[in-house]
PDB file of N, CA and C in Angstrom:
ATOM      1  N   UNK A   1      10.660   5.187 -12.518  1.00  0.00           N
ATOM      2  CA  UNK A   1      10.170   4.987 -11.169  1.00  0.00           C
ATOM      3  C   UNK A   1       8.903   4.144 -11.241  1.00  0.00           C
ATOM      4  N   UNK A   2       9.211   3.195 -10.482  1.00  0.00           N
ATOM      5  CA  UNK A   2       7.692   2.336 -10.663  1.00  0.00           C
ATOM      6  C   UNK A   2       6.294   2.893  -9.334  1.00  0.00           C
ATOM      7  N   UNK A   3       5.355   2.878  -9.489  1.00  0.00           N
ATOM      8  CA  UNK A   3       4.004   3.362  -9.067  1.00  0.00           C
ATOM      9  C   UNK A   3       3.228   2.779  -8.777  1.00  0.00           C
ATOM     10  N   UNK A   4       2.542   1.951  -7.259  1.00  0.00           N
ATOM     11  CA  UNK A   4       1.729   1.072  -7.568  1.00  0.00           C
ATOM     12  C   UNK A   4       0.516   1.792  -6.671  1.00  0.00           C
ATOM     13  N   UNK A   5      -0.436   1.364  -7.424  1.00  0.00           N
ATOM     14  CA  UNK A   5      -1.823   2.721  -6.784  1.00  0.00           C
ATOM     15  C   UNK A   5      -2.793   1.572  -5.680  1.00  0.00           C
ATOM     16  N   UNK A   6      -2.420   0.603  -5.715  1.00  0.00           N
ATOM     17  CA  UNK A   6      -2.957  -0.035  -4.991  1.00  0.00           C
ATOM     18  C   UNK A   6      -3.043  -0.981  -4.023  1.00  0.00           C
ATOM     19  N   UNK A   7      -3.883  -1.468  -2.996  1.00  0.00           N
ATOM     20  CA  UNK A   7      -3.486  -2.477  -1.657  1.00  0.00           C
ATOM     21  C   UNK A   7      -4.184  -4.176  -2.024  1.00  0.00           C
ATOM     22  N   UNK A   8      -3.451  -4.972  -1.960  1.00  0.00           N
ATOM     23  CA  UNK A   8      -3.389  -6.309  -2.399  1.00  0.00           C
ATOM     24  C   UNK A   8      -4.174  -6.757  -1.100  1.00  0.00           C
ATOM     25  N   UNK A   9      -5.672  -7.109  -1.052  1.00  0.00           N
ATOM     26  CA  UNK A   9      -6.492  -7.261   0.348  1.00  0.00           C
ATOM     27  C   UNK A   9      -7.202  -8.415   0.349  1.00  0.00           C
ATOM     28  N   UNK A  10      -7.392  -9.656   0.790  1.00  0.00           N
ATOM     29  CA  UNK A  10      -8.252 -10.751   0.031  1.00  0.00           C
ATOM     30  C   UNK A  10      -8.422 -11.162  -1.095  1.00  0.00           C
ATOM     31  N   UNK A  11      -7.424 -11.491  -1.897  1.00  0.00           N
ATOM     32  CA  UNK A  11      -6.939 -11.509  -3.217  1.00  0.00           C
ATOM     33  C   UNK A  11      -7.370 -10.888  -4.356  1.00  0.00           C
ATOM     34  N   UNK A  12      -7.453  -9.588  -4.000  1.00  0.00           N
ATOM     35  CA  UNK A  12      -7.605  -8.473  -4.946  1.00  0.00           C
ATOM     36  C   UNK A  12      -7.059  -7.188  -4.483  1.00  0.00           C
ATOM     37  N   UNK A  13      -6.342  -6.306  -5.668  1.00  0.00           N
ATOM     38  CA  UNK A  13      -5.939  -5.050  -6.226  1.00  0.00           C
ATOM     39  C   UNK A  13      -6.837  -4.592  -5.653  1.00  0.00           C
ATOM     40  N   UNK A  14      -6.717  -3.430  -4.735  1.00  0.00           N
ATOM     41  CA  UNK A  14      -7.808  -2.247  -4.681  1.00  0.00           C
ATOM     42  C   UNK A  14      -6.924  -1.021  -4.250  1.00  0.00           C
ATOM     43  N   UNK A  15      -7.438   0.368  -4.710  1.00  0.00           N
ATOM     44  CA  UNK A  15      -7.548   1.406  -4.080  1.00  0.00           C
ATOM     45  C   UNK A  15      -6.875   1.683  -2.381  1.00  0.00           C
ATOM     46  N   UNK A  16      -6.039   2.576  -1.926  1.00  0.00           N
ATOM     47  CA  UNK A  16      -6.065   2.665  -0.358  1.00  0.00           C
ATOM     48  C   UNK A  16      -6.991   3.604  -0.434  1.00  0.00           C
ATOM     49  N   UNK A  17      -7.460   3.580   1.053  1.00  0.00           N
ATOM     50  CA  UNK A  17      -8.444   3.780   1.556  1.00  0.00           C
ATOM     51  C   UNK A  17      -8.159   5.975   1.451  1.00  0.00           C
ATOM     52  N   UNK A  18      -6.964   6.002   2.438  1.00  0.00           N
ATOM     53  CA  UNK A  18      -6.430   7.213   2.610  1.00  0.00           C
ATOM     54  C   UNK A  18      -6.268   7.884   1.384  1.00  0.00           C
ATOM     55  N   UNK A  19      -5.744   7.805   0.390  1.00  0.00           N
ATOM     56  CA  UNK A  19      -5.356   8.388  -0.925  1.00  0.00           C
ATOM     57  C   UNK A  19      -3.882   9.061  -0.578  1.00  0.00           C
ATOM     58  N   UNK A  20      -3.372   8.896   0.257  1.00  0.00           N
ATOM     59  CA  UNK A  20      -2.244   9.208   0.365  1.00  0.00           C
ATOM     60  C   UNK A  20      -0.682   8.140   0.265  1.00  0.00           C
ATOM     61  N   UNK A  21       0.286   8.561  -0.386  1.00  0.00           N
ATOM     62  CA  UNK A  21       1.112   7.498  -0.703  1.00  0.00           C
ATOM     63  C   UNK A  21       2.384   7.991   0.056  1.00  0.00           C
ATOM     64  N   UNK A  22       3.114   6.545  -0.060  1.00  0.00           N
ATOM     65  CA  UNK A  22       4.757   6.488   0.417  1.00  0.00           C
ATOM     66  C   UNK A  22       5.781   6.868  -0.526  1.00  0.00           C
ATOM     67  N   UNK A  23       6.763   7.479  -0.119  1.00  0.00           N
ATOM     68  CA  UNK A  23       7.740   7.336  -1.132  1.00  0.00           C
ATOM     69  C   UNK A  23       8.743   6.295  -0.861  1.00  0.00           C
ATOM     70  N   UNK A  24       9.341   5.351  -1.609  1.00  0.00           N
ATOM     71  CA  UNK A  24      10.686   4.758  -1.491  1.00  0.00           C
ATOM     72  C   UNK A  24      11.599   5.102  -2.192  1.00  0.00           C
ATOM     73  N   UNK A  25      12.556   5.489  -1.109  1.00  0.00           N
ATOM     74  CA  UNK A  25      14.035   5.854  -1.621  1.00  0.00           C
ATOM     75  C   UNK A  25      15.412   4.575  -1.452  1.00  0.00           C
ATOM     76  N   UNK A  26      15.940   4.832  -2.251  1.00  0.00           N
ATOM     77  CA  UNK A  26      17.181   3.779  -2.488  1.00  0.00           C
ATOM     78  C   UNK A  26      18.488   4.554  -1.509  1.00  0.00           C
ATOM     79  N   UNK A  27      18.311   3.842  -0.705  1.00  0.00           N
ATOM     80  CA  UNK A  27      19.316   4.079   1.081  1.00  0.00           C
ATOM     81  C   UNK A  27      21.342   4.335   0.335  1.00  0.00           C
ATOM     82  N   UNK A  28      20.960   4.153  -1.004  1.00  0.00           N
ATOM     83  CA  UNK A  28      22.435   4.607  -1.290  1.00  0.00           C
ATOM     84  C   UNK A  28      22.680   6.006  -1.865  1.00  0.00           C
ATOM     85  N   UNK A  29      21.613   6.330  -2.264  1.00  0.00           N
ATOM     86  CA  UNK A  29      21.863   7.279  -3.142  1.00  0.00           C
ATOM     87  C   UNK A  29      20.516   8.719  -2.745  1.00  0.00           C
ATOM     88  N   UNK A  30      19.646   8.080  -1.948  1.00  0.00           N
ATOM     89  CA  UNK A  30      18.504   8.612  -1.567  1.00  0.00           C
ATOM     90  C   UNK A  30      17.478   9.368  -2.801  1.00  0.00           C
ATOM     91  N   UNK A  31      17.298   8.651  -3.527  1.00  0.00           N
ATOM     92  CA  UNK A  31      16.418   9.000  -5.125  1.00  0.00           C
ATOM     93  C   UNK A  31      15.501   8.219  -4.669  1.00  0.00           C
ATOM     94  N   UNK A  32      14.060   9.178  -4.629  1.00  0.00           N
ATOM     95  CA  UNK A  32      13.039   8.487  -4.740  1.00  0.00           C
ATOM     96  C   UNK A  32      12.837   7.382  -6.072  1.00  0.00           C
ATOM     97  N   UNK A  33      12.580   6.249  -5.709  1.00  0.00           N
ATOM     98  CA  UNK A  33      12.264   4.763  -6.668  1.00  0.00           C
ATOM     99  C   UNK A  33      11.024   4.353  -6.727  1.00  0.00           C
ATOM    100  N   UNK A  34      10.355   4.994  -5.944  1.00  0.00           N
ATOM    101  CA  UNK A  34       9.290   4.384  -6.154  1.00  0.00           C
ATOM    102  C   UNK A  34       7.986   5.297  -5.206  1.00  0.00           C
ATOM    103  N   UNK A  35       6.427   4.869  -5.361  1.00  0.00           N
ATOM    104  CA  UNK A  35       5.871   5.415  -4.623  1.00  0.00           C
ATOM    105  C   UNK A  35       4.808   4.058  -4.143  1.00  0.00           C
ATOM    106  N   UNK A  36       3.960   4.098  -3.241  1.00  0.00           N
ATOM    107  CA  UNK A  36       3.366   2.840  -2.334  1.00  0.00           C
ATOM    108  C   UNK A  36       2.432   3.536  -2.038  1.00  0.00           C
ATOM    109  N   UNK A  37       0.881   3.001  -2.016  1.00  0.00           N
ATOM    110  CA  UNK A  37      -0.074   3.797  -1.848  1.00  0.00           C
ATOM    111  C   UNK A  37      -0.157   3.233   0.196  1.00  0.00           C
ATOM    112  N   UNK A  38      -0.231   4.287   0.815  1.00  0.00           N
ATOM    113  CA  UNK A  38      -0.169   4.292   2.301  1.00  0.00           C
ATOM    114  C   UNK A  38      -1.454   4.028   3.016  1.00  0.00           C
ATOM    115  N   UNK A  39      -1.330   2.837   3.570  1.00  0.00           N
ATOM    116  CA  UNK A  39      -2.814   2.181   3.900  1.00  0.00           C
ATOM    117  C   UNK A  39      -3.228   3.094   5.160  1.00  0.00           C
ATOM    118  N   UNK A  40      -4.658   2.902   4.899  1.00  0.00           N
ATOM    119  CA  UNK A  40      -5.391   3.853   6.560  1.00  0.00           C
ATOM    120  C   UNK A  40      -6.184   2.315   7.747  1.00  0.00           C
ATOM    121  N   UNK A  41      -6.998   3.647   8.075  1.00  0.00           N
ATOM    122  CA  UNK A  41      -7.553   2.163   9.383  1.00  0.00           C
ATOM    123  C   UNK A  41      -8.491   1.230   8.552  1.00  0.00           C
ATOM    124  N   UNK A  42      -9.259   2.142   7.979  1.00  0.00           N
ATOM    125  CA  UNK A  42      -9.874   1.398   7.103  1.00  0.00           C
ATOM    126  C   UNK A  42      -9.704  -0.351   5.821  1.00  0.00           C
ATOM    127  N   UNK A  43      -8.218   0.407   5.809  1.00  0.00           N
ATOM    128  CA  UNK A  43      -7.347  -0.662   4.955  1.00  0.00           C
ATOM    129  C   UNK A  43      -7.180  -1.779   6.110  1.00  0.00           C
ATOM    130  N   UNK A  44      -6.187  -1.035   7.447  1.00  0.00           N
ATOM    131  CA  UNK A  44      -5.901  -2.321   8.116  1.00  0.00           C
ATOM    132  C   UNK A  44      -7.603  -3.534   8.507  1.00  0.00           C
ATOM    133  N   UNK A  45      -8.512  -2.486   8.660  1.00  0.00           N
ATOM    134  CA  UNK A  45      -9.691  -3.156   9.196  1.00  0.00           C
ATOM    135  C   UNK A  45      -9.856  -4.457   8.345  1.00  0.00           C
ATOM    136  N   UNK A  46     -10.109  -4.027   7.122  1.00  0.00           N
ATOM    137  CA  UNK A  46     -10.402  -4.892   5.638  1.00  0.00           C
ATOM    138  C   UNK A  46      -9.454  -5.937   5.906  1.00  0.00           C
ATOM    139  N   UNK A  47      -8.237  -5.749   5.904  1.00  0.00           N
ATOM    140  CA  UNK A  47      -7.081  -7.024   6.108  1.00  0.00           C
ATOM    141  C   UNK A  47      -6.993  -7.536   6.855  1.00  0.00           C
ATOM    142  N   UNK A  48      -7.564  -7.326   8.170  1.00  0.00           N
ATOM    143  CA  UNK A  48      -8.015  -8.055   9.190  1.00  0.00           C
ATOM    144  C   UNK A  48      -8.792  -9.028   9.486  1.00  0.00           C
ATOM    145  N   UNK A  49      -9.820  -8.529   8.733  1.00  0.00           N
ATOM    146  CA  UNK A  49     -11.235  -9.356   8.541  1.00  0.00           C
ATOM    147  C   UNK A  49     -10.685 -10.325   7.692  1.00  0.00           C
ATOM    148  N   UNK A  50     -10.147 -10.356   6.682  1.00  0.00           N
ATOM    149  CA  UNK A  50      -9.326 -11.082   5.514  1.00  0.00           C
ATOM    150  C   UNK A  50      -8.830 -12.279   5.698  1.00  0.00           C
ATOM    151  N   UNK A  51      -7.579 -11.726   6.616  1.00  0.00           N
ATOM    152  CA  UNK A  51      -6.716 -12.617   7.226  1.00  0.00           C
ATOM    153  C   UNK A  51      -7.834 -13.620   8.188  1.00  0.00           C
ATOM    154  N   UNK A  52      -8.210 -12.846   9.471  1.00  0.00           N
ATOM    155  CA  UNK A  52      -9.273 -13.872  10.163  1.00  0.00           C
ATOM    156  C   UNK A  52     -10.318 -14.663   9.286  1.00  0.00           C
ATOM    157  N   UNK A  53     -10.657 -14.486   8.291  1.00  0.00           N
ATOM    158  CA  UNK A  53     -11.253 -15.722   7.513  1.00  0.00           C
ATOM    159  C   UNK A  53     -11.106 -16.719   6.573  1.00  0.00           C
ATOM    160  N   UNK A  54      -9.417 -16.703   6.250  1.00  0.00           N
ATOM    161  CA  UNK A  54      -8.579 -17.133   5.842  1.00  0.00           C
ATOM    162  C   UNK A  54      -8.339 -18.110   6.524  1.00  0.00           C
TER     163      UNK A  54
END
């Protein structure tokens, strides 16, 4: 199962904000595949600012 602990934000790897993650499951068989760290407001804020100065 691959694991990725972090949010790709202004061209860098970081930490989510929340500490809480996603699971992805494979829609055929329903086995978790993977986990996605689950962004908060904080995250969207950061990517916002990001994007607008981009």
């Amino acid at each position: 199962m691959k694991a990725h602990d972090g949010l790709y934000i202004d061209g860098a790897w970081r930490p989510a904000g929340s500490g809480e993650v996603i699971e992805v499951v494979n829609p055929a068989d329903e086995q978790v595949i993977g986990r996605v760290p689950a962004g908060g407001a904080l995250d969207v804020d950061t990517a916002v600012r990001a994007a607008r100065a981009a």
